[in-house]
PDB file of N, CA and C in Angstrom:
ATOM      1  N   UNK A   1     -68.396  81.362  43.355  1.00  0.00           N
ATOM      2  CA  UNK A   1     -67.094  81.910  43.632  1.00  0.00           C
ATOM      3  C   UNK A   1     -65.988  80.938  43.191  1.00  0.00           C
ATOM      4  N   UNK A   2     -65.949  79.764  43.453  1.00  0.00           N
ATOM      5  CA  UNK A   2     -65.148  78.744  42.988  1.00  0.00           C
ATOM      6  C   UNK A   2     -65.031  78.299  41.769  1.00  0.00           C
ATOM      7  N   UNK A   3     -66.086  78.869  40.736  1.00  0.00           N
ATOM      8  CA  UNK A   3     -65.949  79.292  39.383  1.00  0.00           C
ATOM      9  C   UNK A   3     -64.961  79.888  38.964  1.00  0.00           C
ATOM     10  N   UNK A   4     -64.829  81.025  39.624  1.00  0.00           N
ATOM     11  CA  UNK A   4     -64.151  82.625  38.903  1.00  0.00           C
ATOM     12  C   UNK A   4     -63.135  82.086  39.199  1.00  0.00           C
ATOM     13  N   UNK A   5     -62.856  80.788  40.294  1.00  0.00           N
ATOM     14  CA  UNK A   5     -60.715  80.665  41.080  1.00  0.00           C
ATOM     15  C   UNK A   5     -60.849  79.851  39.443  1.00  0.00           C
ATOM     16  N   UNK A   6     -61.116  78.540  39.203  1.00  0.00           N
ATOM     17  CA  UNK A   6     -60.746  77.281  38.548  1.00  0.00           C
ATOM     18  C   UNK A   6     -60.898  77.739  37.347  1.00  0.00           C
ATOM     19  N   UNK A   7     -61.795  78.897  36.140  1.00  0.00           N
ATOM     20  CA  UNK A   7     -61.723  79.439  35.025  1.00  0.00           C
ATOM     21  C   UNK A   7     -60.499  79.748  34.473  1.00  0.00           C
ATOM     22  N   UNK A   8     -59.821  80.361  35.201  1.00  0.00           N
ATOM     23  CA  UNK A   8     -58.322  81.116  35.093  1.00  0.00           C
ATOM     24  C   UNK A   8     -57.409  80.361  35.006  1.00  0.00           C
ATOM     25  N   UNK A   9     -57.554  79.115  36.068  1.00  0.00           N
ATOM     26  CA  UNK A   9     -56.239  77.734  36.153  1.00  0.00           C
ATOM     27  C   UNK A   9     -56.424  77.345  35.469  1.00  0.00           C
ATOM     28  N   UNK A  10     -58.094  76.642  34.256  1.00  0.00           N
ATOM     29  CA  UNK A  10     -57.921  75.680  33.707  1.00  0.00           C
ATOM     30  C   UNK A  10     -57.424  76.214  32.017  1.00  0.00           C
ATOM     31  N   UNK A  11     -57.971  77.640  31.756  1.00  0.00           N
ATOM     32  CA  UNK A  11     -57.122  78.497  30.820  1.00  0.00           C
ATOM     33  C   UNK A  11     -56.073  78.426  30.686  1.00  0.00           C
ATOM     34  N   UNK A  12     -55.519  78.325  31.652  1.00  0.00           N
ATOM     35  CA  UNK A  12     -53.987  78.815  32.309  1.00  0.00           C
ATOM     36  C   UNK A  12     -53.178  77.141  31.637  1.00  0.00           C
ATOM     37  N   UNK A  13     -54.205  76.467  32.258  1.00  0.00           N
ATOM     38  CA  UNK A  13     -53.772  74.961  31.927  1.00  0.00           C
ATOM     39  C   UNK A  13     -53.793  74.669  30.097  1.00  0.00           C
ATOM     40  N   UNK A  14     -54.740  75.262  29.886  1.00  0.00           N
ATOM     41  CA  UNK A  14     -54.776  74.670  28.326  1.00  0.00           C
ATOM     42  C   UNK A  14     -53.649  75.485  27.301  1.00  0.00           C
ATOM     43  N   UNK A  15     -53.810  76.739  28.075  1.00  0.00           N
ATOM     44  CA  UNK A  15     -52.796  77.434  27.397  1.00  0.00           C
ATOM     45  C   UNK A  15     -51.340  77.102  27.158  1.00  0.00           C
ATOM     46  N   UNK A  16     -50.800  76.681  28.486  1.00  0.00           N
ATOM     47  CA  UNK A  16     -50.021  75.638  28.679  1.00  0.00           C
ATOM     48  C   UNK A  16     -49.735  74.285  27.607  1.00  0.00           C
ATOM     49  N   UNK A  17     -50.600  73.513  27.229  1.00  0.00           N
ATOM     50  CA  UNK A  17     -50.287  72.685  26.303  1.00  0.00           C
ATOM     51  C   UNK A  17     -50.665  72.721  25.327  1.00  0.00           C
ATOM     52  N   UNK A  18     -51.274  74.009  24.953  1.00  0.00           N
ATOM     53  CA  UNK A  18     -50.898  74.003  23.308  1.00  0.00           C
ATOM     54  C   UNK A  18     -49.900  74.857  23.170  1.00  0.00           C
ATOM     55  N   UNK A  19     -48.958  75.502  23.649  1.00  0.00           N
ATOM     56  CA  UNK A  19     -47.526  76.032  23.779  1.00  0.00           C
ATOM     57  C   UNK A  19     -46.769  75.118  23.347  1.00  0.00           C
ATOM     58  N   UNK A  20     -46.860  73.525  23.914  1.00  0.00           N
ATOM     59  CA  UNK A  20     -45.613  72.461  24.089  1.00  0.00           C
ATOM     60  C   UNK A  20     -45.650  72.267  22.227  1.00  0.00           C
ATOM     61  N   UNK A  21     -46.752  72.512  21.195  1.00  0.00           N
ATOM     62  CA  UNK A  21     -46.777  71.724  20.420  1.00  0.00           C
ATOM     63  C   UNK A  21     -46.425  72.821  19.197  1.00  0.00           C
ATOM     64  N   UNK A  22     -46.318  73.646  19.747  1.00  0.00           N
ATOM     65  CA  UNK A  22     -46.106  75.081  18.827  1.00  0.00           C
ATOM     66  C   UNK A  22     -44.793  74.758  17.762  1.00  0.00           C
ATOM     67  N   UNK A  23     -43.790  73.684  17.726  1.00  0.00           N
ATOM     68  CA  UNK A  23     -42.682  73.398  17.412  1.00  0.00           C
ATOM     69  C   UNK A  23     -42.811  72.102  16.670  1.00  0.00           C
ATOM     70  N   UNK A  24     -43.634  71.242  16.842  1.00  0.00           N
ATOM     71  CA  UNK A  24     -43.730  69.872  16.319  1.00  0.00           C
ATOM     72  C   UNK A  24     -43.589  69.398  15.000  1.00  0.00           C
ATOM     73  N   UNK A  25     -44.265  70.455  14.502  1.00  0.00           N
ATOM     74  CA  UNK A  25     -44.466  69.860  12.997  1.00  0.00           C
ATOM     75  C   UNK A  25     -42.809  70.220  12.243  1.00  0.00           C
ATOM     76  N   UNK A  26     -42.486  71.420  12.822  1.00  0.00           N
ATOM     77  CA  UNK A  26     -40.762  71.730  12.315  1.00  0.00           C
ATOM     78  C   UNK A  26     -40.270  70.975  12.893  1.00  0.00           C
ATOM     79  N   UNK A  27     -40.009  69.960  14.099  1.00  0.00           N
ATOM     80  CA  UNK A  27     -39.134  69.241  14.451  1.00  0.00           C
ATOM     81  C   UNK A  27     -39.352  67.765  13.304  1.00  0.00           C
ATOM     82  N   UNK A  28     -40.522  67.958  13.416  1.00  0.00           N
ATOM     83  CA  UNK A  28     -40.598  66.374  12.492  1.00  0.00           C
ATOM     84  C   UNK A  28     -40.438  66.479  10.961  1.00  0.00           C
ATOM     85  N   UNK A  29     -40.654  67.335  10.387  1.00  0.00           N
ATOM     86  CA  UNK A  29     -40.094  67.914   9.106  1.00  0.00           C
ATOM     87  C   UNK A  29     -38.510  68.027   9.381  1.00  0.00           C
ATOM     88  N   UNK A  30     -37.934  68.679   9.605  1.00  0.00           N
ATOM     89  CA  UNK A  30     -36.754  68.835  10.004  1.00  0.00           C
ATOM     90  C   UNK A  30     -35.611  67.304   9.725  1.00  0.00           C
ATOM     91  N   UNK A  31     -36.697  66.800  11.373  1.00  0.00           N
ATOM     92  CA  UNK A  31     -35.994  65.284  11.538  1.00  0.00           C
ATOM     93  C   UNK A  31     -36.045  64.521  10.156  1.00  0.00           C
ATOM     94  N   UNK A  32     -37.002  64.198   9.503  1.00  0.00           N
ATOM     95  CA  UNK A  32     -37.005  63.497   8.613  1.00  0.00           C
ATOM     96  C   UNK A  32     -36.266  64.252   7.436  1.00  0.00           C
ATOM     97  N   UNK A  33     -36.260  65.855   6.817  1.00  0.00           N
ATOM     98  CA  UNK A  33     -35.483  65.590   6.325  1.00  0.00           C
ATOM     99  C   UNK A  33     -33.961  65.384   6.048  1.00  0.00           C
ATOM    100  N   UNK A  34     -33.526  65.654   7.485  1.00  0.00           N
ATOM    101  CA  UNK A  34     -32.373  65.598   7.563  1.00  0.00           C
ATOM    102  C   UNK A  34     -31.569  64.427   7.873  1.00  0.00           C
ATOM    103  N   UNK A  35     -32.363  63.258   8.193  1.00  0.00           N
ATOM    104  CA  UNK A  35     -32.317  62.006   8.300  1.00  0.00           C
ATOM    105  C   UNK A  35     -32.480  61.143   6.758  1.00  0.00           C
ATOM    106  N   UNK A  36     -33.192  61.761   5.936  1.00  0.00           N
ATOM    107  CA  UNK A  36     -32.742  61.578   4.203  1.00  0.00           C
ATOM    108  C   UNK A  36     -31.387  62.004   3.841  1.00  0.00           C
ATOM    109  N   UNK A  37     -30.906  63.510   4.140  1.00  0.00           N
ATOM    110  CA  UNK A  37     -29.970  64.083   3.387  1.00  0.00           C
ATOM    111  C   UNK A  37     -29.151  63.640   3.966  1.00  0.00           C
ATOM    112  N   UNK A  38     -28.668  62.665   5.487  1.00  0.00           N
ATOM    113  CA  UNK A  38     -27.424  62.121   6.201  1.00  0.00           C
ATOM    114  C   UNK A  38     -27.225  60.420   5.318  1.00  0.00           C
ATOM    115  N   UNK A  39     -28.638  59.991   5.177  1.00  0.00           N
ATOM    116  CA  UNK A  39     -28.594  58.245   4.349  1.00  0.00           C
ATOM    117  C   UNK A  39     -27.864  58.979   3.090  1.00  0.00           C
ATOM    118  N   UNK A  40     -28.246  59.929   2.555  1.00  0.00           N
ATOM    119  CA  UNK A  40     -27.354  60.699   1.032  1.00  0.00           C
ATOM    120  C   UNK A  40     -26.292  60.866   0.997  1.00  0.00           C
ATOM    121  N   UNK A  41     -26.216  61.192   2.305  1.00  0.00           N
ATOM    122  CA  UNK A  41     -24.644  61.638   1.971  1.00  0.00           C
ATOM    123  C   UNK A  41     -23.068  60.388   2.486  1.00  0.00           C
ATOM    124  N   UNK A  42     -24.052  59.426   3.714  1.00  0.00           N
ATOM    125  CA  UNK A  42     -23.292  58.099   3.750  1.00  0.00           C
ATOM    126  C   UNK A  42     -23.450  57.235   2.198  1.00  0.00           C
ATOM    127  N   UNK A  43     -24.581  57.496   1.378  1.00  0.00           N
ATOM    128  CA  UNK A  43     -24.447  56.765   0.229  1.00  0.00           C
ATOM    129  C   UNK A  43     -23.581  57.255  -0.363  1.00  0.00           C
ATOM    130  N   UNK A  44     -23.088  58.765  -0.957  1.00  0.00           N
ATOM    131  CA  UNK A  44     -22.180  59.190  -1.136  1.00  0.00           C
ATOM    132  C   UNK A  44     -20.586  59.059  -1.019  1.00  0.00           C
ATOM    133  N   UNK A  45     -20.694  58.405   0.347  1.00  0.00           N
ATOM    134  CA  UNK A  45     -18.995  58.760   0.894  1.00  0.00           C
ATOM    135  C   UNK A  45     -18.557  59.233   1.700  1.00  0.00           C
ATOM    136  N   UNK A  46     -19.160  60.068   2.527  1.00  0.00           N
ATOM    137  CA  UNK A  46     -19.111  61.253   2.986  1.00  0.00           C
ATOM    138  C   UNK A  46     -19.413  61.036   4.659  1.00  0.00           C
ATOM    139  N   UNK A  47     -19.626  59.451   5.090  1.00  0.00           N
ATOM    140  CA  UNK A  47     -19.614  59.475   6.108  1.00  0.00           C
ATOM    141  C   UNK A  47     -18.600  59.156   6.896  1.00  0.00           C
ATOM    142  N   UNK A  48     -17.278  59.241   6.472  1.00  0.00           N
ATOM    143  CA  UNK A  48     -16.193  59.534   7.434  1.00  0.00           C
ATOM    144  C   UNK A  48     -15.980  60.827   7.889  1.00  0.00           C
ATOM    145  N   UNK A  49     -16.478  61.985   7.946  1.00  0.00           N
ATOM    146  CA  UNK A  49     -16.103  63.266   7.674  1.00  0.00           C
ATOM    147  C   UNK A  49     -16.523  63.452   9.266  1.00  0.00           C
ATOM    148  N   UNK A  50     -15.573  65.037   9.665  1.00  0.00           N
ATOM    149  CA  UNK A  50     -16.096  64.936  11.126  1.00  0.00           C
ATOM    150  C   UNK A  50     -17.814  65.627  10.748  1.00  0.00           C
ATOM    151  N   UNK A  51     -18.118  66.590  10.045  1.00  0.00           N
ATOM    152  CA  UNK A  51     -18.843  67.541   9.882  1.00  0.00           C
ATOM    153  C   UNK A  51     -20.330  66.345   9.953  1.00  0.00           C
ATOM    154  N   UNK A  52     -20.146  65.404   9.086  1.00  0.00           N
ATOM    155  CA  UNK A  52     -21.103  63.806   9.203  1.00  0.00           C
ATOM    156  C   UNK A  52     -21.584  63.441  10.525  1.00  0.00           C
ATOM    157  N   UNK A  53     -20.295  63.227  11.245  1.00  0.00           N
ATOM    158  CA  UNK A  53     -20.376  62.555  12.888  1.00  0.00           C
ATOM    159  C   UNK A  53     -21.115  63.755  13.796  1.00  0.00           C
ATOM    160  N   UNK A  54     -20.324  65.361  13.246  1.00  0.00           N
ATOM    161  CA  UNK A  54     -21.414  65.813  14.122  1.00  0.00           C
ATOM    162  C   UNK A  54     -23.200  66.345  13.758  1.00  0.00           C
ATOM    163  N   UNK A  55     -23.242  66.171  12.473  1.00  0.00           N
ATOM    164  CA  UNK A  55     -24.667  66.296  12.461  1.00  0.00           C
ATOM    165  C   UNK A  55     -25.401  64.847  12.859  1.00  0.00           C
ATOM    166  N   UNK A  56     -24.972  63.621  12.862  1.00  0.00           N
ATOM    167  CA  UNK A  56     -25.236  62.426  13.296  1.00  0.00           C
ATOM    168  C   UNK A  56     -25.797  62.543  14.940  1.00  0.00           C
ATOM    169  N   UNK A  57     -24.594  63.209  15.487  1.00  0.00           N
ATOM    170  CA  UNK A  57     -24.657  63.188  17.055  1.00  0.00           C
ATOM    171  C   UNK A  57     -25.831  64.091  17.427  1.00  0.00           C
ATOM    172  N   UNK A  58     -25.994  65.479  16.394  1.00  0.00           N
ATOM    173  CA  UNK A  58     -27.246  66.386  16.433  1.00  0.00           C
ATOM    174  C   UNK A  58     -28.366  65.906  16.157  1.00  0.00           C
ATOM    175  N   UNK A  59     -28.258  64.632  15.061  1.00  0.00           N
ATOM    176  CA  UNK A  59     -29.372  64.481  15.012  1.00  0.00           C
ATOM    177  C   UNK A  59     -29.957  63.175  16.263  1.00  0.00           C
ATOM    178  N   UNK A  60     -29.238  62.461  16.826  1.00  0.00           N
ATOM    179  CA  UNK A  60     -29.572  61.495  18.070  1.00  0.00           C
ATOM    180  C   UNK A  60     -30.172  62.407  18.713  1.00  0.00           C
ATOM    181  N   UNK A  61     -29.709  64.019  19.471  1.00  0.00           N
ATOM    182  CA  UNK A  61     -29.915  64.693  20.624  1.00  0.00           C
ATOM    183  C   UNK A  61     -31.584  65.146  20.170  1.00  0.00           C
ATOM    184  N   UNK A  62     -31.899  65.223  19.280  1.00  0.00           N
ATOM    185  CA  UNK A  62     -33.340  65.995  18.396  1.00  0.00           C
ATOM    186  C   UNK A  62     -34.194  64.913  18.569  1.00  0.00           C
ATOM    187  N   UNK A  63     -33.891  63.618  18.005  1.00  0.00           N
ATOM    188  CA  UNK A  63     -34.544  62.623  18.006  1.00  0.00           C
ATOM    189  C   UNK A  63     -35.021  62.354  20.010  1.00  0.00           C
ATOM    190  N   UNK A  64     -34.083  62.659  20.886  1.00  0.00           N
ATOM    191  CA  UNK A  64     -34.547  62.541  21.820  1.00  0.00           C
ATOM    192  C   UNK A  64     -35.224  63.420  22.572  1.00  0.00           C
ATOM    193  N   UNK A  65     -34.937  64.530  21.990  1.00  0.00           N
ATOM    194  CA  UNK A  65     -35.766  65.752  22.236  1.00  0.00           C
ATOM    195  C   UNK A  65     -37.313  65.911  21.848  1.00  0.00           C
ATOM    196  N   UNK A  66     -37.160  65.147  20.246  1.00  0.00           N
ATOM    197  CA  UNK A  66     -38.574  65.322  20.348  1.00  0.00           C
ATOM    198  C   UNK A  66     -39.521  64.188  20.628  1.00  0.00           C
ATOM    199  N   UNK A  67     -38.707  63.066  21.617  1.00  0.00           N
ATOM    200  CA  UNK A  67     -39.605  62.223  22.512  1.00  0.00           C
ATOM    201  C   UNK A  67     -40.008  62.549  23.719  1.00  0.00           C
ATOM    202  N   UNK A  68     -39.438  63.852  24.398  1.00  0.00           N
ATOM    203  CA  UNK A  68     -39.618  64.269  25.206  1.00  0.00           C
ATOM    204  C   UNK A  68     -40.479  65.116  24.893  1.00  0.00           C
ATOM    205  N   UNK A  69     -40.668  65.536  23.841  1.00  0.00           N
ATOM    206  CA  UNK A  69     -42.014  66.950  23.715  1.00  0.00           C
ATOM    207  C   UNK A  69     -41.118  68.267  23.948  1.00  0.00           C
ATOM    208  N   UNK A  70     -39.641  68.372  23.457  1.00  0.00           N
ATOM    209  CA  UNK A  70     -38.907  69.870  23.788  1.00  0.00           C
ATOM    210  C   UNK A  70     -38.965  70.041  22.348  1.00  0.00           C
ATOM    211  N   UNK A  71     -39.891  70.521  21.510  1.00  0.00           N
ATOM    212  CA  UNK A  71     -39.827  70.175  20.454  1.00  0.00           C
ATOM    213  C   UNK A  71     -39.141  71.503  19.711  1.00  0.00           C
ATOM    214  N   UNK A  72     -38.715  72.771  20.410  1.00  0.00           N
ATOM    215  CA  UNK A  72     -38.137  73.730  19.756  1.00  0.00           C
ATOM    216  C   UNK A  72     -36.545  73.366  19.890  1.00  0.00           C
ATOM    217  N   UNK A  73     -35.855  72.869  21.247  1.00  0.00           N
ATOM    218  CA  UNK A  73     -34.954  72.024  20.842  1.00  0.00           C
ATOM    219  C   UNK A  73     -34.638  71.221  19.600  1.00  0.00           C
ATOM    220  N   UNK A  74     -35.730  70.597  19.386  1.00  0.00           N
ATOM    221  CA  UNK A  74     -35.161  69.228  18.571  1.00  0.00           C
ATOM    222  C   UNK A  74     -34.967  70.228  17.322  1.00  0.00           C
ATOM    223  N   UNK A  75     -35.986  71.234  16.866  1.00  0.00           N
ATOM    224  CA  UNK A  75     -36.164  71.584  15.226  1.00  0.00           C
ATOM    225  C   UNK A  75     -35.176  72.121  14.890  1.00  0.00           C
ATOM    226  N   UNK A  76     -34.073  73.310  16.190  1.00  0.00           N
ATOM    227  CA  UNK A  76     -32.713  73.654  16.238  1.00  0.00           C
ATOM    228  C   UNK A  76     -32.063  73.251  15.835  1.00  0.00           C
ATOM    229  N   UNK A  77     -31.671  71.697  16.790  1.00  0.00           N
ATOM    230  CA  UNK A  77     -30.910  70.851  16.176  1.00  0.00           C
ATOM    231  C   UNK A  77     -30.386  69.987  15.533  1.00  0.00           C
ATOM    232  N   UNK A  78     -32.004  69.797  14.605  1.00  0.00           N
ATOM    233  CA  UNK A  78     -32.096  69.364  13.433  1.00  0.00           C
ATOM    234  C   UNK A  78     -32.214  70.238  12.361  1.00  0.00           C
ATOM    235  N   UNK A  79     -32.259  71.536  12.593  1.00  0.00           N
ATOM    236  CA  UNK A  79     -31.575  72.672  11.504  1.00  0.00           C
ATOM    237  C   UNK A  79     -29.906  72.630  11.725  1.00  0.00           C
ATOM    238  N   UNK A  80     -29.544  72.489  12.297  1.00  0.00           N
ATOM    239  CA  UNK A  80     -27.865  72.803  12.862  1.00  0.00           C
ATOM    240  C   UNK A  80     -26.960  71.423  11.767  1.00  0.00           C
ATOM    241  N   UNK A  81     -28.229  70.348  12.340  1.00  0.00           N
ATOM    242  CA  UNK A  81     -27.599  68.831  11.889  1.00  0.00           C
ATOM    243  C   UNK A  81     -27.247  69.380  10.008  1.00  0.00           C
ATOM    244  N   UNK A  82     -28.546  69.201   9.542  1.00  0.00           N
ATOM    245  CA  UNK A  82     -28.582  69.643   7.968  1.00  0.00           C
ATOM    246  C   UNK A  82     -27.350  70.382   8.093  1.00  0.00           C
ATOM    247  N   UNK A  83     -27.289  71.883   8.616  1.00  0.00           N
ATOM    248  CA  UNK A  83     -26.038  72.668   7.871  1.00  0.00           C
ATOM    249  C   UNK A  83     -24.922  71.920   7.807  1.00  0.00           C
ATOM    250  N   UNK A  84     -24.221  70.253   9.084  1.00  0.00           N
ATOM    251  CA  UNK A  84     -23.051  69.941   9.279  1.00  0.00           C
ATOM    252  C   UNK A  84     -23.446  68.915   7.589  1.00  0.00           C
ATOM    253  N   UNK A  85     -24.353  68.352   7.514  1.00  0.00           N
ATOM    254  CA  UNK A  85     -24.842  67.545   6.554  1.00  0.00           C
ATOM    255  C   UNK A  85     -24.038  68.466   5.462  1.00  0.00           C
ATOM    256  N   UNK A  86     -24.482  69.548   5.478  1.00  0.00           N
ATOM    257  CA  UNK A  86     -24.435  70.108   3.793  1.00  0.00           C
ATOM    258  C   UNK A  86     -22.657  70.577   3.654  1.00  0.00           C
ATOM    259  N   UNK A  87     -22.174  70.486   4.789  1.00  0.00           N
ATOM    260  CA  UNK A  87     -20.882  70.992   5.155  1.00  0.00           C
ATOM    261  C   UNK A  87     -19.738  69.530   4.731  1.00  0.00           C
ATOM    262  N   UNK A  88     -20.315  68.444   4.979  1.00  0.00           N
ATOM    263  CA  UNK A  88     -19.589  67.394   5.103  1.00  0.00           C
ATOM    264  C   UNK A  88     -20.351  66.492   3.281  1.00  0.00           C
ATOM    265  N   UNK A  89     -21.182  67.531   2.854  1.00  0.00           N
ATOM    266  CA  UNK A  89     -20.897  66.752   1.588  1.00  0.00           C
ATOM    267  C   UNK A  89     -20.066  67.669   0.390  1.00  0.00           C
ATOM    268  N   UNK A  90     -20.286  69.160   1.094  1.00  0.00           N
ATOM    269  CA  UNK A  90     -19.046  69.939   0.263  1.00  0.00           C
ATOM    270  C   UNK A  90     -17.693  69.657   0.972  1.00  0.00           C
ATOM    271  N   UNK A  91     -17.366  69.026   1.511  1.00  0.00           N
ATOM    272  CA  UNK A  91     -16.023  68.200   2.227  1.00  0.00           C
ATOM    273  C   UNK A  91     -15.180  69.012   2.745  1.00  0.00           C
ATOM    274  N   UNK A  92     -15.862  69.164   3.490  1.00  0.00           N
ATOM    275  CA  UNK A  92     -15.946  70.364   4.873  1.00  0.00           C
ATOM    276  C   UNK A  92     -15.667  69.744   6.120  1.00  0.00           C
TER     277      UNK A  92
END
């Protein structure tokens, strides 16, 4: 009987953490490349711009996101970061 209870929880459990990771590989793709195209675009010039500062600040919040394991957070806002990236090298 104590089979049929703990089958269901420990399902329940695994199911559970492979959910958390469903996002990872886009956050870390993401992060990195948008952490290239921001070094590009300060090599450029382009890092006085506000559009710079705020994909900068997007990309800190991602980077901490995906130390925490919120990893659909981070890939967001390391998609969001890129668009301010691509915004602040058309001088935006």
């Amino acid at each position: 009987m104590k089979a049929w209870i703990c089958l269901p929880l420990i399902a329940l459990a695994l199911t559970g953490c492979a959910g958390k990771t469903a996002f990872r590989d886009s956050c870390a793709n993401q992060l990195d490349s948008a952490w290239k195209e921001l070094d590009l675009a300060k090599a450029e010039g382009f890092a006085g711009t506000v559009s710079y500062s705020k994909a900068l600040s997007l990309l800190t919040g991602a980077k901490t996101q995906q130390q925490f394991e919120a990893f659909e957070g981070c890939s967001n806002k390391a998609e969001k970061a890129r668009f301010y990236i691509r915004e602040s090298r058309a001088g935006r």
